[in-house]
PDB file of N, CA and C in Angstrom:
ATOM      1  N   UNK A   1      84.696 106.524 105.605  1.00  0.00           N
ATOM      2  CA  UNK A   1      84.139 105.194 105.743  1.00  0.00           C
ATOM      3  C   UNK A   1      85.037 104.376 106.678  1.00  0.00           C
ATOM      4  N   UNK A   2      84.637 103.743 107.685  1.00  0.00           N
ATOM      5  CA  UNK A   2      85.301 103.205 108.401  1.00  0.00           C
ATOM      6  C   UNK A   2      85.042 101.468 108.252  1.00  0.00           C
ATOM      7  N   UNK A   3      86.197 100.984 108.401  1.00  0.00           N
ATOM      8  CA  UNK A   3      86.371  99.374 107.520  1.00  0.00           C
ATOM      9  C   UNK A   3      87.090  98.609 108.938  1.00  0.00           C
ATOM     10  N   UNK A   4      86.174  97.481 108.749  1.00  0.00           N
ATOM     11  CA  UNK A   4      86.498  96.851 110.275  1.00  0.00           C
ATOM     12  C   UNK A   4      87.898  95.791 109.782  1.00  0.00           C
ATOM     13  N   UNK A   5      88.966  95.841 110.437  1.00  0.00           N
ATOM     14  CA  UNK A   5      90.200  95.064 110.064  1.00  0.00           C
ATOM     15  C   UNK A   5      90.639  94.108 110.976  1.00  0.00           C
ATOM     16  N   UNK A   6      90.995  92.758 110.373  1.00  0.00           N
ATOM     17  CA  UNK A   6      91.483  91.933 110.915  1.00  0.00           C
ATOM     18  C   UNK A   6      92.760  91.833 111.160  1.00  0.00           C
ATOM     19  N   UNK A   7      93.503  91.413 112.657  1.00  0.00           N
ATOM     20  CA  UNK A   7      95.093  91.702 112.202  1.00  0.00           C
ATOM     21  C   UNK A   7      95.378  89.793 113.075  1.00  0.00           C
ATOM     22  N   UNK A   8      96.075  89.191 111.754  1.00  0.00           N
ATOM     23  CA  UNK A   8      96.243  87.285 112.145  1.00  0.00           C
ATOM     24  C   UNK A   8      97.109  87.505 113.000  1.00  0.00           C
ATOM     25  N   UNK A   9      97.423  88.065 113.499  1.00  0.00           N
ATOM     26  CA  UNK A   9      98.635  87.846 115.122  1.00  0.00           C
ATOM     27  C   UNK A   9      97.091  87.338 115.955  1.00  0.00           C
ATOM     28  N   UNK A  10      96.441  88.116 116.122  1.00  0.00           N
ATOM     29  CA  UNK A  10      95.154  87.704 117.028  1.00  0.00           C
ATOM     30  C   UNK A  10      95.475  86.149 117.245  1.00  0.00           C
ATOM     31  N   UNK A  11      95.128  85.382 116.300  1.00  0.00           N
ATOM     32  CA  UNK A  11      95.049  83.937 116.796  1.00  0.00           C
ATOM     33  C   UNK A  11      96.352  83.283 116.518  1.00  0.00           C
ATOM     34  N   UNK A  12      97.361  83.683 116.674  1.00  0.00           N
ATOM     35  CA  UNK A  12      98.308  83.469 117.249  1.00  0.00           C
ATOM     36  C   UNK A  12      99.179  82.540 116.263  1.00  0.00           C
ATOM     37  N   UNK A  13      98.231  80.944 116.616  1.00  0.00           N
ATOM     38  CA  UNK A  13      98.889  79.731 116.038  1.00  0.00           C
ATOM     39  C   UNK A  13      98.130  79.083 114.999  1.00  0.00           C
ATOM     40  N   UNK A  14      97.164  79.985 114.293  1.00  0.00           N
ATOM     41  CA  UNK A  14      96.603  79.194 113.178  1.00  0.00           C
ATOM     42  C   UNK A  14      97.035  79.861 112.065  1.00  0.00           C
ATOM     43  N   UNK A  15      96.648  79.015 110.670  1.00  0.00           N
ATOM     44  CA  UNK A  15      97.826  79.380 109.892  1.00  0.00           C
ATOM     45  C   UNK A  15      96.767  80.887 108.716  1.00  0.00           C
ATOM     46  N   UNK A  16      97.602  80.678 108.081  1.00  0.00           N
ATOM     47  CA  UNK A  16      97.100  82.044 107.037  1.00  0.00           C
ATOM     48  C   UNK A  16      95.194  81.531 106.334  1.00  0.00           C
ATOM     49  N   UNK A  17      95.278  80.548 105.970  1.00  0.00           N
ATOM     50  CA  UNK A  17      94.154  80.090 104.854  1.00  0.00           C
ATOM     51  C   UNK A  17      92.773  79.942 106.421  1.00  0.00           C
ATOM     52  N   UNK A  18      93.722  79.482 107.534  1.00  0.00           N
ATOM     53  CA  UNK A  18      92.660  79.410 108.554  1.00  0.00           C
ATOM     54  C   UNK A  18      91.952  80.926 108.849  1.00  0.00           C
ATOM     55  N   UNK A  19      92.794  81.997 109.157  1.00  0.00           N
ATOM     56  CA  UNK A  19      92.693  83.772 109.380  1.00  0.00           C
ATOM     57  C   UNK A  19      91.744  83.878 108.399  1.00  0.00           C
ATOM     58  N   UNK A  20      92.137  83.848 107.348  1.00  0.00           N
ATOM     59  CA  UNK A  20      91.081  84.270 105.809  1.00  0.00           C
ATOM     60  C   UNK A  20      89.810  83.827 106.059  1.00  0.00           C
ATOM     61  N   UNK A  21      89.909  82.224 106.483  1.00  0.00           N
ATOM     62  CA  UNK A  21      88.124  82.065 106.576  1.00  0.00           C
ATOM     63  C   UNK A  21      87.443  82.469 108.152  1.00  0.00           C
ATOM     64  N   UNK A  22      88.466  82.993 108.952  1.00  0.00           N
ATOM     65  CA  UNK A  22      87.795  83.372 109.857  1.00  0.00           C
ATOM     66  C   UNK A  22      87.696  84.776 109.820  1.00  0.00           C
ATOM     67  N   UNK A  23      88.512  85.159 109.008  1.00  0.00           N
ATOM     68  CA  UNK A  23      87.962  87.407 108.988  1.00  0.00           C
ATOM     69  C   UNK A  23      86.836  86.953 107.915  1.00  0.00           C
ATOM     70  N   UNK A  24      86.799  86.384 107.065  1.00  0.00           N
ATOM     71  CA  UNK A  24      85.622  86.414 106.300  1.00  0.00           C
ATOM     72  C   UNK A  24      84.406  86.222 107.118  1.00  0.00           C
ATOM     73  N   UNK A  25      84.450  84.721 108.134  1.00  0.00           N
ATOM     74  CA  UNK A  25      83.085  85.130 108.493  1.00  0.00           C
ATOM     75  C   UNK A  25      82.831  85.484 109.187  1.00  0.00           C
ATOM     76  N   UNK A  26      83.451  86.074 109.908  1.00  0.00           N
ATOM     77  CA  UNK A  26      83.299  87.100 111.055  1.00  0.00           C
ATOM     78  C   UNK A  26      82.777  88.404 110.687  1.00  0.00           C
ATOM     79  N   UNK A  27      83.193  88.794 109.392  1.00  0.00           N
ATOM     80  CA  UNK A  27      82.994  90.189 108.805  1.00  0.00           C
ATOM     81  C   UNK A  27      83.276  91.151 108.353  1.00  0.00           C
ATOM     82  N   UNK A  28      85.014  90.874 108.852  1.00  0.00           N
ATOM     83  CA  UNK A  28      85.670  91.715 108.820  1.00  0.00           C
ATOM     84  C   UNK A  28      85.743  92.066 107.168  1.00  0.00           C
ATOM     85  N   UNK A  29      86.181  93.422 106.808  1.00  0.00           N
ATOM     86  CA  UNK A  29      86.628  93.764 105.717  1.00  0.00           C
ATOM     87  C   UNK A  29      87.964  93.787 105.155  1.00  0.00           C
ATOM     88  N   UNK A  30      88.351  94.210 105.559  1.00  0.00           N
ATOM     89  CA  UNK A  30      90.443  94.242 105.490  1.00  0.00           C
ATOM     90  C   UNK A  30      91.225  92.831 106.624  1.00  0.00           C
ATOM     91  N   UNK A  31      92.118  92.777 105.966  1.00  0.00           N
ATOM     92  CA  UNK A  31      92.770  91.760 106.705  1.00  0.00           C
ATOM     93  C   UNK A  31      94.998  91.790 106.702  1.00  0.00           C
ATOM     94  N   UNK A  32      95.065  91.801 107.749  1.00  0.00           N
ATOM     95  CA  UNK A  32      96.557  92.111 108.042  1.00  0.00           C
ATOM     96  C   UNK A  32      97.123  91.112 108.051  1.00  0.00           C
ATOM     97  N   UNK A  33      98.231  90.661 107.321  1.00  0.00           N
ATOM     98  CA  UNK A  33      98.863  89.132 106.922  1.00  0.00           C
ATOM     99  C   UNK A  33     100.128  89.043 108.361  1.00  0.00           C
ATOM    100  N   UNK A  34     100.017  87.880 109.052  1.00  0.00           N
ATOM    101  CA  UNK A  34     101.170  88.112 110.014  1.00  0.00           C
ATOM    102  C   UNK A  34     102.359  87.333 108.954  1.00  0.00           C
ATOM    103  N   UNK A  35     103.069  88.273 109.145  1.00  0.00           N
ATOM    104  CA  UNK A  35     104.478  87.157 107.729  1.00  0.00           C
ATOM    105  C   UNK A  35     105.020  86.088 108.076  1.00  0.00           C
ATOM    106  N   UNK A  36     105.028  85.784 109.207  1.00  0.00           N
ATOM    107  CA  UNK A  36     105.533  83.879 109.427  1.00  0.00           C
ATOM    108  C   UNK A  36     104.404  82.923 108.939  1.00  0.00           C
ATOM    109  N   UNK A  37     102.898  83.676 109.306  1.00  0.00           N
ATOM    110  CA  UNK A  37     101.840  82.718 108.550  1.00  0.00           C
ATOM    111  C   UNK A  37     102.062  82.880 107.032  1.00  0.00           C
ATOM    112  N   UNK A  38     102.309  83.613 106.552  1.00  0.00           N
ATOM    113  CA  UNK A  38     102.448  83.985 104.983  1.00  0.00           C
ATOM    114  C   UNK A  38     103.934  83.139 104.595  1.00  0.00           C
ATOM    115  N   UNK A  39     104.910  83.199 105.306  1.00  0.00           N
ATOM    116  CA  UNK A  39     105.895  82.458 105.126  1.00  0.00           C
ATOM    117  C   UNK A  39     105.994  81.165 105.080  1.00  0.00           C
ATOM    118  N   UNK A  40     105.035  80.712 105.665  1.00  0.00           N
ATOM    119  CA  UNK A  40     104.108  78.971 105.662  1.00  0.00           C
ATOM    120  C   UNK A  40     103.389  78.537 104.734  1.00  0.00           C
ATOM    121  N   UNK A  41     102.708  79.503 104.098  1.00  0.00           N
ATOM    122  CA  UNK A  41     101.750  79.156 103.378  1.00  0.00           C
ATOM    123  C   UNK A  41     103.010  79.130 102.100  1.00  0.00           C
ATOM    124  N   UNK A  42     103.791  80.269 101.955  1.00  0.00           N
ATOM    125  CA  UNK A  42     104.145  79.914 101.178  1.00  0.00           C
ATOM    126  C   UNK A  42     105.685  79.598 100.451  1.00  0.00           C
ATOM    127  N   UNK A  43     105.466  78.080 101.258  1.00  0.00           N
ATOM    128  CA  UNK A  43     106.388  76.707 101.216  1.00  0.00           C
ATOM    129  C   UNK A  43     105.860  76.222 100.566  1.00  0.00           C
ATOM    130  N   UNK A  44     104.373  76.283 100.387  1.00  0.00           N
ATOM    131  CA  UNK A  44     103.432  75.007  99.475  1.00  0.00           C
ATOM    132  C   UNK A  44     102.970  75.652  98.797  1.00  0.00           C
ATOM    133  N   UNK A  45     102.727  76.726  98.472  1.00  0.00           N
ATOM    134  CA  UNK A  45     101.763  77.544  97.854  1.00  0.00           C
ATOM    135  C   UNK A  45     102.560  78.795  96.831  1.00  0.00           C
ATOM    136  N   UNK A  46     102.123  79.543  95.686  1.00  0.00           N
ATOM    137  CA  UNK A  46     103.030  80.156  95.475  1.00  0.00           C
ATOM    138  C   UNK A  46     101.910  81.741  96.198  1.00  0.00           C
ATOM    139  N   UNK A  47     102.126  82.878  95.815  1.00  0.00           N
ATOM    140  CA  UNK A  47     101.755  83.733  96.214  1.00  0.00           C
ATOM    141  C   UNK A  47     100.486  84.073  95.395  1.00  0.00           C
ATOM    142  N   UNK A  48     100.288  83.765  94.278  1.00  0.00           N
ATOM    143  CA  UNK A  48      99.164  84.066  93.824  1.00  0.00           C
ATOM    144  C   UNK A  48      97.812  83.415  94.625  1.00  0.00           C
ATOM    145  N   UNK A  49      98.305  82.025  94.908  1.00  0.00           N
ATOM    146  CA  UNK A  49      96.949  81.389  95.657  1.00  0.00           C
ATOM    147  C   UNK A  49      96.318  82.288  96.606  1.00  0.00           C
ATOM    148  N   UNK A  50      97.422  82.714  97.427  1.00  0.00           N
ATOM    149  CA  UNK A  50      96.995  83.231  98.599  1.00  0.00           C
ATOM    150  C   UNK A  50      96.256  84.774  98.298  1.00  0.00           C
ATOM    151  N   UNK A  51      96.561  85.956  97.102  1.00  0.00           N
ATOM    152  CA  UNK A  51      96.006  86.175  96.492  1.00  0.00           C
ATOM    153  C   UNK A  51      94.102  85.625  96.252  1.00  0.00           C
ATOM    154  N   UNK A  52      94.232  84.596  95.398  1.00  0.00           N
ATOM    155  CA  UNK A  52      93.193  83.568  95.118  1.00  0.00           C
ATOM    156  C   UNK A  52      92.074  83.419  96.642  1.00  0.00           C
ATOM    157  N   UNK A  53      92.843  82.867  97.983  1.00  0.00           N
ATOM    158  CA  UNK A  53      92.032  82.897  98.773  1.00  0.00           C
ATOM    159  C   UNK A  53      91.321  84.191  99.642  1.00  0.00           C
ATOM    160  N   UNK A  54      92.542  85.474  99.279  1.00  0.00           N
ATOM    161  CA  UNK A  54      91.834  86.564  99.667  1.00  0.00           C
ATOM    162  C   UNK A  54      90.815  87.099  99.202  1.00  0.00           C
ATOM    163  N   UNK A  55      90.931  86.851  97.558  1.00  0.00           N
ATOM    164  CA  UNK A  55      89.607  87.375  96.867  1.00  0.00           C
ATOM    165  C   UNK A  55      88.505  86.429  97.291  1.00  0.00           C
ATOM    166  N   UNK A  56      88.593  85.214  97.368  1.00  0.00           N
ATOM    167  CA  UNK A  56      87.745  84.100  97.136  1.00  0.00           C
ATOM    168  C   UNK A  56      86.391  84.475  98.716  1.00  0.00           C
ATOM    169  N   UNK A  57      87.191  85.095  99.549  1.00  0.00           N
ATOM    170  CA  UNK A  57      86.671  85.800 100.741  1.00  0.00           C
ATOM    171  C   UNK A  57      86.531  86.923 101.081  1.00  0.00           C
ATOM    172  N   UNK A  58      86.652  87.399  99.957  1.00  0.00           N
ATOM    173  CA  UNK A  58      85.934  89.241  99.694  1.00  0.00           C
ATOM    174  C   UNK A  58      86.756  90.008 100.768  1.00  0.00           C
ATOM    175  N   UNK A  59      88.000  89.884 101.130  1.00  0.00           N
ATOM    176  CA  UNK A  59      88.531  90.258 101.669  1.00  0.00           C
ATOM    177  C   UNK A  59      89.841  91.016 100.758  1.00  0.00           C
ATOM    178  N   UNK A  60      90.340  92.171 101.828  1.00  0.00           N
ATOM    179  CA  UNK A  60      90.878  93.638 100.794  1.00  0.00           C
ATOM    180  C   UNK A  60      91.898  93.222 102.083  1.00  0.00           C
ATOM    181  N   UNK A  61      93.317  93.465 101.872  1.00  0.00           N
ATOM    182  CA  UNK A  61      94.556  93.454 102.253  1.00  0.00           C
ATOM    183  C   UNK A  61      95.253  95.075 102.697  1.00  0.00           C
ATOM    184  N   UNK A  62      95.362  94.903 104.285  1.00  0.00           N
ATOM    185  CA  UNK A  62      95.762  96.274 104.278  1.00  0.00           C
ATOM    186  C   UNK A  62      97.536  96.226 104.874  1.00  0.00           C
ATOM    187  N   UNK A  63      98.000  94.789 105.397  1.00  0.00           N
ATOM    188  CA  UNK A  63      99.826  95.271 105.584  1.00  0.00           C
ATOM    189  C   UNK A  63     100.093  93.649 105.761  1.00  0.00           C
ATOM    190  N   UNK A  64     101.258  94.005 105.718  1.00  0.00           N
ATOM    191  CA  UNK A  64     101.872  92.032 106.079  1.00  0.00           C
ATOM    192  C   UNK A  64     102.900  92.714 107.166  1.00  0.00           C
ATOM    193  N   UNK A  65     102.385  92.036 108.601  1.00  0.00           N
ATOM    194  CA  UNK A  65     103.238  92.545 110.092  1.00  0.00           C
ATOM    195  C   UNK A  65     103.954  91.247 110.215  1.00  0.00           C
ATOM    196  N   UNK A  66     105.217  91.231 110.595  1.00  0.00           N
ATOM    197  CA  UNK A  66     106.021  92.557 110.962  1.00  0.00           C
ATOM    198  C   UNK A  66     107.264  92.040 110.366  1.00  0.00           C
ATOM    199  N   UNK A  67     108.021  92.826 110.378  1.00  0.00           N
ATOM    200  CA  UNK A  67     109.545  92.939 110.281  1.00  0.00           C
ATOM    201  C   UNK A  67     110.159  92.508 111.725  1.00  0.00           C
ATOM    202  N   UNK A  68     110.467  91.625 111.962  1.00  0.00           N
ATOM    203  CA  UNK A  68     111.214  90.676 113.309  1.00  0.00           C
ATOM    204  C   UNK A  68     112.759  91.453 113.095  1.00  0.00           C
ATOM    205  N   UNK A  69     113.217  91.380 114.322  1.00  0.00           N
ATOM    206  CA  UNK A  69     114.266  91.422 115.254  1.00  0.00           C
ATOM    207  C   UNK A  69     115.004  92.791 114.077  1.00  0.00           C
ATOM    208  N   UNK A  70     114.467  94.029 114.197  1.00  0.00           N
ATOM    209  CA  UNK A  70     115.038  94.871 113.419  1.00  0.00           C
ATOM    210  C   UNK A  70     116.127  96.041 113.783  1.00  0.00           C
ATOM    211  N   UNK A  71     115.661  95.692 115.787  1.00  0.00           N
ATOM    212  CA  UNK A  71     116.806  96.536 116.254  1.00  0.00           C
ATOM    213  C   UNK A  71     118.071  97.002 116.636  1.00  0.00           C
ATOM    214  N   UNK A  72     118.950  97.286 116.703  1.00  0.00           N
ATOM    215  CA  UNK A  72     120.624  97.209 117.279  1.00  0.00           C
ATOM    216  C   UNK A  72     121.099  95.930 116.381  1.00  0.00           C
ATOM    217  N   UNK A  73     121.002  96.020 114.922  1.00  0.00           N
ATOM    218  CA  UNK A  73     121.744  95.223 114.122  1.00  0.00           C
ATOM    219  C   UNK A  73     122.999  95.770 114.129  1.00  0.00           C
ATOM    220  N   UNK A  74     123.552  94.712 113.616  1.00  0.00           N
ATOM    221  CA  UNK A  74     125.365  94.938 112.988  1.00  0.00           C
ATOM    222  C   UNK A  74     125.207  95.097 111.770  1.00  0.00           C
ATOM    223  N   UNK A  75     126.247  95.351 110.806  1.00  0.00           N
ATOM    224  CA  UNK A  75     126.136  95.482 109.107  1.00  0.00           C
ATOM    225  C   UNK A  75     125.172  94.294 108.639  1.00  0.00           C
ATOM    226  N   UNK A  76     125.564  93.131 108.710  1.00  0.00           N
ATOM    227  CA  UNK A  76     125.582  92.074 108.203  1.00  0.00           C
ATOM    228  C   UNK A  76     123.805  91.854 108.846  1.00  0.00           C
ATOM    229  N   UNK A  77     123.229  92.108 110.164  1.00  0.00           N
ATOM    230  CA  UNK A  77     121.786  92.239 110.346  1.00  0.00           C
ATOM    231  C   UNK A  77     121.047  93.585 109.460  1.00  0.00           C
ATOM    232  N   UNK A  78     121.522  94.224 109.594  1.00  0.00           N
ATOM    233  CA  UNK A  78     120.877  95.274 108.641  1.00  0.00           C
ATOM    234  C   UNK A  78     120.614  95.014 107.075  1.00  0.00           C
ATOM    235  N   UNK A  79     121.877  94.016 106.685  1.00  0.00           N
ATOM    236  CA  UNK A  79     121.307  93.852 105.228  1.00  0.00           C
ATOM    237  C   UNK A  79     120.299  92.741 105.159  1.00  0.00           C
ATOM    238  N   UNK A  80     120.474  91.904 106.284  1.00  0.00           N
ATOM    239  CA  UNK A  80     119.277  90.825 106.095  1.00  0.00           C
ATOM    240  C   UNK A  80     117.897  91.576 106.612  1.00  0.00           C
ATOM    241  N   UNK A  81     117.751  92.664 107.341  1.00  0.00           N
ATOM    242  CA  UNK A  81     116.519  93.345 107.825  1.00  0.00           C
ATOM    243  C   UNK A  81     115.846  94.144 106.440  1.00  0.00           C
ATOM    244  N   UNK A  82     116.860  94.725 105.408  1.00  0.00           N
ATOM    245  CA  UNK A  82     116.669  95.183 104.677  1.00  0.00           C
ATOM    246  C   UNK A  82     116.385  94.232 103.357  1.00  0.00           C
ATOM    247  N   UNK A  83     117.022  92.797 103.142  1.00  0.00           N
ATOM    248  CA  UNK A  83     116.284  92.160 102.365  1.00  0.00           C
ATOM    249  C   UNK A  83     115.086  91.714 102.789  1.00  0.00           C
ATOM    250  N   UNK A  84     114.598  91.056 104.125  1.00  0.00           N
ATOM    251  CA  UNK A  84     113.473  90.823 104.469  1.00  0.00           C
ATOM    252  C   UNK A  84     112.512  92.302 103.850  1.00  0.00           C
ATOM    253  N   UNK A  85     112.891  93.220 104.112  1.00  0.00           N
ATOM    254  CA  UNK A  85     111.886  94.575 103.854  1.00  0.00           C
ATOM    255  C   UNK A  85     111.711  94.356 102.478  1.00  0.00           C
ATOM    256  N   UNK A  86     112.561  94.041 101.673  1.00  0.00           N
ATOM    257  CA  UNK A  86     112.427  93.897 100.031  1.00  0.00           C
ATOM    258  C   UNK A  86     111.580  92.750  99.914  1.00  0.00           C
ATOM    259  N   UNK A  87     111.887  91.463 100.351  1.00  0.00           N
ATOM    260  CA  UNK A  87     111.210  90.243 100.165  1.00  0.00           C
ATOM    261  C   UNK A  87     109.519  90.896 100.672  1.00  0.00           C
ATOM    262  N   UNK A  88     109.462  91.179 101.582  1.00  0.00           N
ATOM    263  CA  UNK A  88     107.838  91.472 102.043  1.00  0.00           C
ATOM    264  C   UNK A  88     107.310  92.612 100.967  1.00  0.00           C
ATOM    265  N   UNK A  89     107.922  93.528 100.638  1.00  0.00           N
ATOM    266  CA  UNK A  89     107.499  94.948 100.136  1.00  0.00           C
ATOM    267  C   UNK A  89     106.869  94.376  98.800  1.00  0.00           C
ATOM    268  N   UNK A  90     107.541  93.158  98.368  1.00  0.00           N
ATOM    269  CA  UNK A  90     107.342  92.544  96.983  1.00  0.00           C
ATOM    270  C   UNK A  90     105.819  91.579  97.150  1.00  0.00           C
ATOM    271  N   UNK A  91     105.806  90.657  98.377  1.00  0.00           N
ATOM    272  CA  UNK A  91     105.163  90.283  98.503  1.00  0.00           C
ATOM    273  C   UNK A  91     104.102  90.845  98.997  1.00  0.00           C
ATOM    274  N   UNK A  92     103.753  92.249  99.423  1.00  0.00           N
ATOM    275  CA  UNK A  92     102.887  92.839  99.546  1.00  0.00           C
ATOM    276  C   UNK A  92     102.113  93.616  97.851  1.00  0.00           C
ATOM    277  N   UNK A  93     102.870  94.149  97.284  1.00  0.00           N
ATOM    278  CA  UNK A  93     102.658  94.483  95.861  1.00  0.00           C
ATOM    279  C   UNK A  93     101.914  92.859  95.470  1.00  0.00           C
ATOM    280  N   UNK A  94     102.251  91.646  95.539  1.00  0.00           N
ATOM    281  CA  UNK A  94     101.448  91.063  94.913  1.00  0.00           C
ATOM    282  C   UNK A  94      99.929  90.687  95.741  1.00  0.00           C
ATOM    283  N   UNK A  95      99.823  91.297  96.669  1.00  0.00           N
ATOM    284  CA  UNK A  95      98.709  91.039  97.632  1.00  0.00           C
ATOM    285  C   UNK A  95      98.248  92.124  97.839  1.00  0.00           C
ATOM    286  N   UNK A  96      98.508  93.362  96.636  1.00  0.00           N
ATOM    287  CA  UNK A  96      97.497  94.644  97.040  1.00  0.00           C
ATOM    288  C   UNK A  96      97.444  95.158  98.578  1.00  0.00           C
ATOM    289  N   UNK A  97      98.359  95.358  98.823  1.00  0.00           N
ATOM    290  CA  UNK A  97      98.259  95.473 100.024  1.00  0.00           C
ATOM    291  C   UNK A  97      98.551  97.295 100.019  1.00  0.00           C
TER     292      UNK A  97
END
């Protein structure tokens, strides 16, 4: 079965809750979280909402992109590349992803 997917880098500068209602009516089925929009949303929001607005738009969660500046770290970048990977990995588990 092939499932048409949205990925929010596309529009660049709008935020997460904006992506959701536009893969919804567009059609799409799956939807790819860009993590600075997810990181916005949630300043105000806790993670369940966003949750809340994915279902609310029949929309199924397939990754949260990307992991920023992950290459030619030093110790001290590697452990922050590697908590970011924990912080997202978590926040993906709560977004079925």
């Amino acid at each position: 079965m092939v499932r048409l997917g949205f990925n929010g880098a596309t529009t660049m500068t709008s935020d997460l809750e904006t992506d959701i209602r536009i893969a919804s009516a567009a059609g799409f089925d799956v939807l790819e979280i860009t993590a600075t929009k997810l990181d916005q949303f949630l300043q105000a929001h806790p993670i369940s909402d966003a949750r809340q607005l994915i279902d609310a738009a029949k929309l199924e969660t397939h990754a949260i992109n990307s992991i920023e500046q992950i290459n030619f770290r030093d110790a001290e970048g590697r452990a922050q590349v590697l908590a970011r990977t924990r912080q997202l990995s978590e926040y993906g588990k709560a977004l079925a992803c």
